[in-house]
Protein backbone atom coordinates (compact mmCIF):
# COMPACT_ATOMS: atom_id res chain seq x y z
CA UNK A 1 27.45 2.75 -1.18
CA UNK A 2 27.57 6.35 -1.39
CA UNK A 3 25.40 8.76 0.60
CA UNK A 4 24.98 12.47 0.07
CA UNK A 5 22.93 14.98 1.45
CA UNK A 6 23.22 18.74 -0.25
CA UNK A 7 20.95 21.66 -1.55
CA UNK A 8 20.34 21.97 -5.04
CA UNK A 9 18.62 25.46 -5.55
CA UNK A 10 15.64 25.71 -2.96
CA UNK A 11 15.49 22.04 -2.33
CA UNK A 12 17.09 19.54 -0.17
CA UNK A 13 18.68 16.39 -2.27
CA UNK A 14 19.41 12.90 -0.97
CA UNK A 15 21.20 10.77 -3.22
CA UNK A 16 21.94 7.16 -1.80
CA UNK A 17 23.96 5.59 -4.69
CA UNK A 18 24.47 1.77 -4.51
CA UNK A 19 26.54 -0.27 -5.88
CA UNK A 20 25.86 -3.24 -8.21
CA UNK A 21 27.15 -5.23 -5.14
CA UNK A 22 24.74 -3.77 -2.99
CA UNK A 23 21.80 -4.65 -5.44
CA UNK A 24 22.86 -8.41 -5.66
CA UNK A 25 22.66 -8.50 -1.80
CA UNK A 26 18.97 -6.70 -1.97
CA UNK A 27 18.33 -9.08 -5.10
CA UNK A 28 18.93 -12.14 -2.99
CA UNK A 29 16.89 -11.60 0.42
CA UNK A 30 16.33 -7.91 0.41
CA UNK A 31 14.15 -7.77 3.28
CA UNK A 32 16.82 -9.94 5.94
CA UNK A 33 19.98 -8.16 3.69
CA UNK A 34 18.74 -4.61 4.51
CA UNK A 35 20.60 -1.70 4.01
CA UNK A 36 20.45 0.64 7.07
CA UNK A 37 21.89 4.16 7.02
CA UNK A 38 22.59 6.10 10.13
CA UNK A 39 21.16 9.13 9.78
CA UNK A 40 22.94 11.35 12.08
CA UNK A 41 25.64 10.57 9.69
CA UNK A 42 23.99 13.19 7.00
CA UNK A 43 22.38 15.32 9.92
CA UNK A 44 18.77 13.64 9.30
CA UNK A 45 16.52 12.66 12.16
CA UNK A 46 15.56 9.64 10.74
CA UNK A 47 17.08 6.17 9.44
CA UNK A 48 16.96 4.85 6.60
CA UNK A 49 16.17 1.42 5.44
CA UNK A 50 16.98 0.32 1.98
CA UNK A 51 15.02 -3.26 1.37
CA UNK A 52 13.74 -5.16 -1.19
CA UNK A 53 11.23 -8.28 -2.32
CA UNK A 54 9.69 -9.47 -5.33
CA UNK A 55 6.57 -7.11 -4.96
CA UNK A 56 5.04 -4.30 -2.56
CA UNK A 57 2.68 -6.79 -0.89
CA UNK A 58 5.46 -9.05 0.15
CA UNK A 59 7.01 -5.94 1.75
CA UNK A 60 4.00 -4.79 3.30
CA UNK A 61 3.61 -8.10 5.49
CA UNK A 62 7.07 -7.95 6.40
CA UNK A 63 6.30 -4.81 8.37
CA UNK A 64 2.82 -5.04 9.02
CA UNK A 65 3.91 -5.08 13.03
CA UNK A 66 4.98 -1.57 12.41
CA UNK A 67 2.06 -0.24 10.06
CA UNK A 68 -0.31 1.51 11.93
CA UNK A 69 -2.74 4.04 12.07
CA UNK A 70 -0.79 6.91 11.90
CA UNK A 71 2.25 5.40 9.70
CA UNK A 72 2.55 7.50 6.13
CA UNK A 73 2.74 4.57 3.74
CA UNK A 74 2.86 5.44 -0.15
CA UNK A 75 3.15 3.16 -3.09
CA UNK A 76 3.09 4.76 -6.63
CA UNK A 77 -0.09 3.17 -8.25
CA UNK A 78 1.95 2.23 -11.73
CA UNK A 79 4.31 0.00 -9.42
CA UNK A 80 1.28 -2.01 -7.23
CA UNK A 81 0.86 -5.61 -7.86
């Protein structure tokens, strides 16, 4: 995996770049296979969680503990099932 955090003319950029490896693993059982990032290792304040499942609702249940009222949760419309 390769993580990079830089400035590309007035924005910030964060490029997480995984390998074909690391999609197999998320492939298989994304959501139990996560991918966490530290990140105080790029200066951010937050984590990062890299998962995966077979749709959005799947995901959604997975962290429904977690999803409340004031949790930001966006899902493009042309990827909901």
């Amino acid at each position: 995996m390769m993580k990079i955090k830089a400035t590309m003319g007035d924005r910030e950029l964060l490029v997480i770049g995984l390998s074909h490896a690391n999609l197999d693993r998320l492939r298989a059982d994304g959501l139990t296979a996560k991918i966490v990032i530290d990140g105080k290792e790029l200066g951010l304040n937050v984590d990062i969680w890299i998962t995966a499942a077979a749709d959005e609702g799947i995901m959604m249940r997975a962290f429904q503990e977690g999803i409340t009222a004031g949790t930001k949760v966006h899902i493009d419309k042309r990827f909901k099932s």
